[in-house]
C-alpha atoms as a PDB file:
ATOM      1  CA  UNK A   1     -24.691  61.594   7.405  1.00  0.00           C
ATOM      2  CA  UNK A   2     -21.989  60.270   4.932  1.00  0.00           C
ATOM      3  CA  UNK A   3     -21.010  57.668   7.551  1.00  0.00           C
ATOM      4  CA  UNK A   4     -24.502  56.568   8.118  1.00  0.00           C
ATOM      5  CA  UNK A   5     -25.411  56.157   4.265  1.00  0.00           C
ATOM      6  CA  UNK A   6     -21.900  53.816   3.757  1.00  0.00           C
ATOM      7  CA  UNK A   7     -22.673  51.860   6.779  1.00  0.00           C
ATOM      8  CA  UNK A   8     -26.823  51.290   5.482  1.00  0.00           C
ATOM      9  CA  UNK A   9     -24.978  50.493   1.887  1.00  0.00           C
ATOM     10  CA  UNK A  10     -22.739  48.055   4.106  1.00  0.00           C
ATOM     11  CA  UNK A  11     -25.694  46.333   5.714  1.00  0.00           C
ATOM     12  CA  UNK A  12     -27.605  46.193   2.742  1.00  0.00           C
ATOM     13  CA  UNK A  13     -24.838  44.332   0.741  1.00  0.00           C
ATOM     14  CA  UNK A  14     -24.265  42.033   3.670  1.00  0.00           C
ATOM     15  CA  UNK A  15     -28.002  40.933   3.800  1.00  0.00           C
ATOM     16  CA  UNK A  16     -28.831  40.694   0.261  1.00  0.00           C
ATOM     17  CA  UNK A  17     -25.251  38.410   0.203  1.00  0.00           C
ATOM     18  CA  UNK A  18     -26.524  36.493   2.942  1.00  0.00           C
ATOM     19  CA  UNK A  19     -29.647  35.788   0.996  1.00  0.00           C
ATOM     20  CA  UNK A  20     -27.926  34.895  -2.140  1.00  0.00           C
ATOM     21  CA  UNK A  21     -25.821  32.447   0.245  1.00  0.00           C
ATOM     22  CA  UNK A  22     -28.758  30.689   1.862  1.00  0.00           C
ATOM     23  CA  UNK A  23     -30.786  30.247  -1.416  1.00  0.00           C
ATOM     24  CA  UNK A  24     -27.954  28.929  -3.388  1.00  0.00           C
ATOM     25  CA  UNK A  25     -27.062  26.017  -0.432  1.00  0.00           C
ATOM     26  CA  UNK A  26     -30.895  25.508  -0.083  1.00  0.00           C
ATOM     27  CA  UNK A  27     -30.681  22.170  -1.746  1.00  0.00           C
ATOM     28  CA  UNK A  28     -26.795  21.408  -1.030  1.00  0.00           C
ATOM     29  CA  UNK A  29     -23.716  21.780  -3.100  1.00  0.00           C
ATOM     30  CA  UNK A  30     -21.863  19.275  -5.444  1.00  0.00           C
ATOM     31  CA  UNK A  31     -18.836  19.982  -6.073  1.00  0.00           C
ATOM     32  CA  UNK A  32     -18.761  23.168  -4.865  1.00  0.00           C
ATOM     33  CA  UNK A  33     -21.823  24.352  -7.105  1.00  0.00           C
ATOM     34  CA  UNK A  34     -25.035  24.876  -5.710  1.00  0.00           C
ATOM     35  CA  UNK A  35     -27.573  22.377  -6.804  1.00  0.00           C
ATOM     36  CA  UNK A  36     -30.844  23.425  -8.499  1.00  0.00           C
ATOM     37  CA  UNK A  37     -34.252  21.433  -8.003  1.00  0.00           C
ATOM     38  CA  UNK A  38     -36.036  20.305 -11.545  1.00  0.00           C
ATOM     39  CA  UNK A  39     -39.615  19.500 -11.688  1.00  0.00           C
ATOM     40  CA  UNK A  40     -40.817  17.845 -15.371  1.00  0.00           C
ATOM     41  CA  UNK A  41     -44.704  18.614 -15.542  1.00  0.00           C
ATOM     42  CA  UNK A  42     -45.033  19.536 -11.877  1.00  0.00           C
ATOM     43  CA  UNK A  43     -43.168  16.070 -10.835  1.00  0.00           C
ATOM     44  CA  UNK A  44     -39.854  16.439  -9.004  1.00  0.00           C
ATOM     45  CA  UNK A  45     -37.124  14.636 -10.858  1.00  0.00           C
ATOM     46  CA  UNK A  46     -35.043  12.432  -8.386  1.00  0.00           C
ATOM     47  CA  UNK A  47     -31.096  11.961  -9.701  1.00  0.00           C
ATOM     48  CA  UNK A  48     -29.700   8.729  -8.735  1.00  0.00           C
ATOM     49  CA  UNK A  49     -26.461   8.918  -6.383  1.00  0.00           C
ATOM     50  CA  UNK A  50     -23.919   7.825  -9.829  1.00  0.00           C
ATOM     51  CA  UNK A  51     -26.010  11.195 -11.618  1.00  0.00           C
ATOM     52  CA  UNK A  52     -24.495  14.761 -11.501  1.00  0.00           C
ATOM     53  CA  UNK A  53     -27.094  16.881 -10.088  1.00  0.00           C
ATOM     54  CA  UNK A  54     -28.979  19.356 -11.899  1.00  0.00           C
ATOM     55  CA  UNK A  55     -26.251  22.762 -11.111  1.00  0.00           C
ATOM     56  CA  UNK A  56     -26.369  26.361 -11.141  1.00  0.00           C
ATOM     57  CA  UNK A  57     -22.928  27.582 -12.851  1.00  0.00           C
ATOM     58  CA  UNK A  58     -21.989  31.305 -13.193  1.00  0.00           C
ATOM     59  CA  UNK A  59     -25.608  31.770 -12.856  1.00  0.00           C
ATOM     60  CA  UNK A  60     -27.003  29.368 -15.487  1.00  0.00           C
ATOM     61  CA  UNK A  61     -28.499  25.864 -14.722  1.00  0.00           C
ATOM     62  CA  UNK A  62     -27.041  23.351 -16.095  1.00  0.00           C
ATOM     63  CA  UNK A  63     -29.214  19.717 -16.399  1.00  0.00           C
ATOM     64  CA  UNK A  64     -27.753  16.407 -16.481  1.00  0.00           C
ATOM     65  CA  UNK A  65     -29.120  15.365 -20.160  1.00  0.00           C
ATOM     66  CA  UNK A  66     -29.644  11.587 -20.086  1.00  0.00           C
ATOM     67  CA  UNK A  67     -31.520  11.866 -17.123  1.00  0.00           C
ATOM     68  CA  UNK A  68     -33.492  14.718 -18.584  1.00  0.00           C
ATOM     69  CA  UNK A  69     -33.774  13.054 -21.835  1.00  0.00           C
ATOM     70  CA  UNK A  70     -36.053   9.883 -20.267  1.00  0.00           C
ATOM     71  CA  UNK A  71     -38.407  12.619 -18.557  1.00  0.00           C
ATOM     72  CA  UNK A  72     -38.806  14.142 -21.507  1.00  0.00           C
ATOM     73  CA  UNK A  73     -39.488  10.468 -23.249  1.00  0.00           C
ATOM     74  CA  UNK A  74     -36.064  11.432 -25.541  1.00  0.00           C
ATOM     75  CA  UNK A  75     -33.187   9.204 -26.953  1.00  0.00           C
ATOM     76  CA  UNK A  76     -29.586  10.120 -26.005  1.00  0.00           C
ATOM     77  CA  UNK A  77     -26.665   8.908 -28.596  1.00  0.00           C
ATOM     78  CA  UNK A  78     -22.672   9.962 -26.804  1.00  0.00           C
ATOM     79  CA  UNK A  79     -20.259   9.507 -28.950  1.00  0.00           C
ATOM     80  CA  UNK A  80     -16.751   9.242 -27.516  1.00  0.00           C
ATOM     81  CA  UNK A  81     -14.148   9.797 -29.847  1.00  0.00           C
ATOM     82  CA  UNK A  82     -15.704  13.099 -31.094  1.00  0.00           C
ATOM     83  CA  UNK A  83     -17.288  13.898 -27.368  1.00  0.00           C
ATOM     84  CA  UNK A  84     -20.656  14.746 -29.046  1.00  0.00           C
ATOM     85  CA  UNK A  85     -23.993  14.064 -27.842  1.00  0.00           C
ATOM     86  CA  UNK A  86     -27.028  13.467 -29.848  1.00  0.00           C
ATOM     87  CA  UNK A  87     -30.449  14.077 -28.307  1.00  0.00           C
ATOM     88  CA  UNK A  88     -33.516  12.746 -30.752  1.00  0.00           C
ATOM     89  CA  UNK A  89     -37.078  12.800 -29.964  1.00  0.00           C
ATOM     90  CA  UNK A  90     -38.986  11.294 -32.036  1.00  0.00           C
ATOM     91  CA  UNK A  91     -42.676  11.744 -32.495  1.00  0.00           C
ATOM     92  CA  UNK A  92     -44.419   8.413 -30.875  1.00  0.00           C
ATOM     93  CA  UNK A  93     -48.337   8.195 -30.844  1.00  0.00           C
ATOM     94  CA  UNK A  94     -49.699   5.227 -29.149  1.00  0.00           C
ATOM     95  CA  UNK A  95     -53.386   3.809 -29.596  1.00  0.00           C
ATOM     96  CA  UNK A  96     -55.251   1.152 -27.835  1.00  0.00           C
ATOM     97  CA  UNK A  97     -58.356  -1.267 -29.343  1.00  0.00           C
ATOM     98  CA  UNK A  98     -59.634  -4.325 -29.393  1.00  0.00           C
ATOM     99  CA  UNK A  99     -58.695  -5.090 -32.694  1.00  0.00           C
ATOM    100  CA  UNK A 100     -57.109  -3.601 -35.790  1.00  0.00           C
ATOM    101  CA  UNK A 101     -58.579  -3.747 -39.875  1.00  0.00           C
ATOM    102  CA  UNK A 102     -55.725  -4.557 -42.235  1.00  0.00           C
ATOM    103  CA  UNK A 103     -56.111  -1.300 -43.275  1.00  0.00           C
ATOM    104  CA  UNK A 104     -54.899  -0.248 -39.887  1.00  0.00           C
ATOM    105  CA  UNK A 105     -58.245   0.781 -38.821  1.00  0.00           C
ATOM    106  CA  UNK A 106     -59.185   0.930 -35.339  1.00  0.00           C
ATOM    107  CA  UNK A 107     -61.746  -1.410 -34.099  1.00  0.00           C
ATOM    108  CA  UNK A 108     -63.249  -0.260 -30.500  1.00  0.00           C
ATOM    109  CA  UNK A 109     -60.655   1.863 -29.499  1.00  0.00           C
ATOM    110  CA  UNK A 110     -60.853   1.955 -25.385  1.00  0.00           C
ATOM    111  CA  UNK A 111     -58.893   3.866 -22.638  1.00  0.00           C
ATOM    112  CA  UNK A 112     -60.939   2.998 -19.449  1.00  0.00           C
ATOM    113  CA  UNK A 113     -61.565  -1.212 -18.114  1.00  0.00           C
ATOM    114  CA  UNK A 114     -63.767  -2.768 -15.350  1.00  0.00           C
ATOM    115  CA  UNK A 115     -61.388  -4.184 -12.541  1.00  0.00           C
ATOM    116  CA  UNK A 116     -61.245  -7.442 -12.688  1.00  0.00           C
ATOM    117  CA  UNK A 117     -61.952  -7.579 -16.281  1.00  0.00           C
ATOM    118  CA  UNK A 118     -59.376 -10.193 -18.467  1.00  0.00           C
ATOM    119  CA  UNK A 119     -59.365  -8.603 -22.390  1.00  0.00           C
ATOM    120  CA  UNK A 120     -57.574  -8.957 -25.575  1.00  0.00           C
ATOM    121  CA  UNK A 121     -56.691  -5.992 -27.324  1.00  0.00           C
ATOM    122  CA  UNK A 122     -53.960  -4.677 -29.302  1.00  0.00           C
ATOM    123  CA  UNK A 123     -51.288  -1.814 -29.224  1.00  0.00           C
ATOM    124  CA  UNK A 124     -50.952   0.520 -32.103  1.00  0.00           C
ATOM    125  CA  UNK A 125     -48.507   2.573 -32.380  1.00  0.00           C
ATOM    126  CA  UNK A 126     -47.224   5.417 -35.235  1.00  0.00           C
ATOM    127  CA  UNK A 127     -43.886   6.616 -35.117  1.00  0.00           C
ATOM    128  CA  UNK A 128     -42.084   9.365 -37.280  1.00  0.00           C
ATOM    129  CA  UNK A 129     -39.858  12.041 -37.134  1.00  0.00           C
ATOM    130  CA  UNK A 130     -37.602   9.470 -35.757  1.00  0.00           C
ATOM    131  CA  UNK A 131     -33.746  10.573 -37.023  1.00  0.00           C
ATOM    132  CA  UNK A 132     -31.842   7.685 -36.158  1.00  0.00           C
ATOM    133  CA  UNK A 133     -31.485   4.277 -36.748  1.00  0.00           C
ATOM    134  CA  UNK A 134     -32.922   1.795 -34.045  1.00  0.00           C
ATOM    135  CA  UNK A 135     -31.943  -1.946 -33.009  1.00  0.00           C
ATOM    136  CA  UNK A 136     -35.455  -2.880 -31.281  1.00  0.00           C
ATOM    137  CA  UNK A 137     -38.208  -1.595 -29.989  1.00  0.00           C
ATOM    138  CA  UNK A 138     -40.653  -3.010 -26.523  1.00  0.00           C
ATOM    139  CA  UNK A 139     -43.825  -2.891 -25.524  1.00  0.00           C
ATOM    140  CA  UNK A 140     -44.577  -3.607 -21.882  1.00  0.00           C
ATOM    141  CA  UNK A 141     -47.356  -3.433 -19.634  1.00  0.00           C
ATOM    142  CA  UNK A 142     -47.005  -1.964 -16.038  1.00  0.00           C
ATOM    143  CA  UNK A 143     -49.927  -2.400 -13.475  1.00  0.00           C
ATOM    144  CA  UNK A 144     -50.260   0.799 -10.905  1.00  0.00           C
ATOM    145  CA  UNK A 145     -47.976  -1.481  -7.932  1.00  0.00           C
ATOM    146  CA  UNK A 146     -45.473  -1.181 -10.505  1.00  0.00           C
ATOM    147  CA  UNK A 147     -45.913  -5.143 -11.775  1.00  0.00           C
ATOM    148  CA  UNK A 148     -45.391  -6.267 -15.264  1.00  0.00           C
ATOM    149  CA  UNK A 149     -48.680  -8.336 -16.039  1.00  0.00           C
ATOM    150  CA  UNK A 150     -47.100  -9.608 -19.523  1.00  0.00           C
ATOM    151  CA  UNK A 151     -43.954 -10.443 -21.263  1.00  0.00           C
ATOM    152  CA  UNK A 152     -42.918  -7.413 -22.739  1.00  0.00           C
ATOM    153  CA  UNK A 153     -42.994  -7.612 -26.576  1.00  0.00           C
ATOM    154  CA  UNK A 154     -39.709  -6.697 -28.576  1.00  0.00           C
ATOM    155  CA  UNK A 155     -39.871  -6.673 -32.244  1.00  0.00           C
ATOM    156  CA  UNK A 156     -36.012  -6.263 -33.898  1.00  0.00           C
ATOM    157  CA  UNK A 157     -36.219  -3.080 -35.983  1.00  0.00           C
ATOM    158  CA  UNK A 158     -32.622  -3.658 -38.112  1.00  0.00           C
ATOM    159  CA  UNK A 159     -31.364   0.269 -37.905  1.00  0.00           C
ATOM    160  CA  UNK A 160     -35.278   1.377 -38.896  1.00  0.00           C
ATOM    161  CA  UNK A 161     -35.573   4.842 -38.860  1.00  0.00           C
ATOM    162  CA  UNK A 162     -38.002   8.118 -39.947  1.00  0.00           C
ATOM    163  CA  UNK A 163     -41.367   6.370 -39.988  1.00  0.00           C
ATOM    164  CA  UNK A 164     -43.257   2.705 -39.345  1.00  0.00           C
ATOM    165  CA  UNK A 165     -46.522   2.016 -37.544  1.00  0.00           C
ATOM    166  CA  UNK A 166     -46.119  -1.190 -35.604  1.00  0.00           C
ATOM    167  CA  UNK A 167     -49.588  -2.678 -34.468  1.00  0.00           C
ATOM    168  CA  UNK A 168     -48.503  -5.234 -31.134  1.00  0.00           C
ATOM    169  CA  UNK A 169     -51.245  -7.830 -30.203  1.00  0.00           C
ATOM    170  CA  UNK A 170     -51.671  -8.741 -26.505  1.00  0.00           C
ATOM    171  CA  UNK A 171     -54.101 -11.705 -25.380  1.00  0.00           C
ATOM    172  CA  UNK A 172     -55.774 -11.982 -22.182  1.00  0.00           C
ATOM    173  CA  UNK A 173     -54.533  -9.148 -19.753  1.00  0.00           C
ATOM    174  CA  UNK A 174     -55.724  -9.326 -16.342  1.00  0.00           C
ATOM    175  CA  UNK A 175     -57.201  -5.684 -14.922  1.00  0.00           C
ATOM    176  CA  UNK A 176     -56.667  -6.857 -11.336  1.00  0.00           C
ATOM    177  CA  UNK A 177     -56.027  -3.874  -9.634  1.00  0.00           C
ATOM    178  CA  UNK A 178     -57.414  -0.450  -9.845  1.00  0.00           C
ATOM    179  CA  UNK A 179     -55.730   2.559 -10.989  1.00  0.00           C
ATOM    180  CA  UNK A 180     -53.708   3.554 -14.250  1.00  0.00           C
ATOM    181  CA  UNK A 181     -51.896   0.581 -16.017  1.00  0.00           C
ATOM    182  CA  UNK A 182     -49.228   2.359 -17.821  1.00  0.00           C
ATOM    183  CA  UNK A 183     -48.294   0.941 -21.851  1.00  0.00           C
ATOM    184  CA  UNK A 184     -44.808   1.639 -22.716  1.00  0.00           C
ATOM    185  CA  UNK A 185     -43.056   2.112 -26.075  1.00  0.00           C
ATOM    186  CA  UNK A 186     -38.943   1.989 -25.371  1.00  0.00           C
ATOM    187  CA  UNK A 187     -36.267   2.024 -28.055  1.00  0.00           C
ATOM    188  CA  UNK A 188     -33.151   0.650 -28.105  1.00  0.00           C
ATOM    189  CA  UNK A 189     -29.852   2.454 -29.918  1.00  0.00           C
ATOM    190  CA  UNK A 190     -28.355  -0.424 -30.273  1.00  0.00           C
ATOM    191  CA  UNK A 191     -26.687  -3.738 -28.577  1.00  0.00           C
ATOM    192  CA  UNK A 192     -24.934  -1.584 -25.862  1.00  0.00           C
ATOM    193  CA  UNK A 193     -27.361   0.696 -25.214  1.00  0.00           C
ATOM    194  CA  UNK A 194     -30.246   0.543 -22.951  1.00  0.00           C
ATOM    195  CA  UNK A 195     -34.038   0.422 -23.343  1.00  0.00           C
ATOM    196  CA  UNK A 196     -35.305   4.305 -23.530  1.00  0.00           C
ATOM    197  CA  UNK A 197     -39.016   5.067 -23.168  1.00  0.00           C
ATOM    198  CA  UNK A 198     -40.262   7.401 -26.073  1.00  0.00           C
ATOM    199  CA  UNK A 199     -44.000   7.513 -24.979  1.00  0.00           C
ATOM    200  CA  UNK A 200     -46.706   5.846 -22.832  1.00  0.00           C
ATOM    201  CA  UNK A 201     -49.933   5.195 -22.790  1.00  0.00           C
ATOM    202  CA  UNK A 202     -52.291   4.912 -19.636  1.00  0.00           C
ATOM    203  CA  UNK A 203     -55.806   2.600 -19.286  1.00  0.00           C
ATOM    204  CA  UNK A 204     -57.745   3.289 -16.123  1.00  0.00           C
ATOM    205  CA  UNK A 205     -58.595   0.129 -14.198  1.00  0.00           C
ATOM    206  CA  UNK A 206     -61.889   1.274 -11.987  1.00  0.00           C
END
């Protein structure tokens, strides 16, 4: 009876270790860590080949940040000689309308076009909480093939930081397809760094 219990205690360690096995290899290994899947609002988030994988270490997942950070529309400052990383995310709200008062008042604020239609309108945008210094900011439009249908505007910002509403005029943007036009608001660190996005902004072409 003693033998039988040590040999079902056997075979249940051996299964539940095969288990544990097969789920952490489900997605492959890097490095000899098994790598975790990471979905941001339901959408899988694909890792270039140069990006370290999203990991599971000693039990814990651990996330490759920068790649994280633009998901989560966040800015990502490394600095090398003290190995620290910064995350800041600031909060970015962006508004759309024909035209804006002086007073920045809205004037026919719209989210939804005719396709086909050609309009002039202008980008609003309110930024604060923002705890670091910026060199620029853009605005760009993306159609839903993935097109840019204007020049991206970049205003020079001079280290700008905390809070500043920016309103960004566009003339004459062509609605030619249908489906979501996406508006983007990126910062830039500085001269070295890249473009991040830090929010967007979608009008429906139908």
């Amino acid at each position: 009876m003693k033998v039988q219990r040590v040999f079902t205690l056997m075979l249940l360690f051996f299964v539940l270790s095969t288990a544990t096995v097969v789920a952490s290899s489900i997605w492959g290994d890097y490095d000899g860590y098994s790598i975790a899947r990471v979905y941001v609002n339901d959408r899988l988030e694909d890792f270039s080949s140069s990006d370290v994988p999203a990991l599971i270490v000693n039990g814990k997942t651990m996330l490759p940040l920068r790649s994280l950070a633009n998901s989560l529309q966040g800015l990502v400052k490394w600095d090398n000689s003290n190995k620290t990383v910064s995350l800041y995310k600031p909060n970015v709200h962006m508004l759309v309308a024909q035209d804006i008062g002086k007073d920045y008042s809205l004037k026919t604020p719209f989210g939804v076009v005719n396709q086909g239609e050609t309009i002039s309108f202008v980008v609003f945008t309110q930024v604060d909480n923002l705890r670091t210094s910026v060199s620029s900011v853009r605005v760009s439009i993306e159609s839903p093939s993935g097109v840019q249908v204007v020049t991206p505007v970049v205003k020079a910002m001079n280290g700008q930081k905390d809070t500043f509403w920016l309103p960004v005029p566009f003339k004459d943007v062509s609605f030619d397809e249908y489906g979501n036009y996406v508006v983007k608001f990126e910062m830039k660190l500085d001269e070295n760094s890249n473009y991040s996005v830090v929010s967007q902004k979608l009008i429906l072409s139908k």
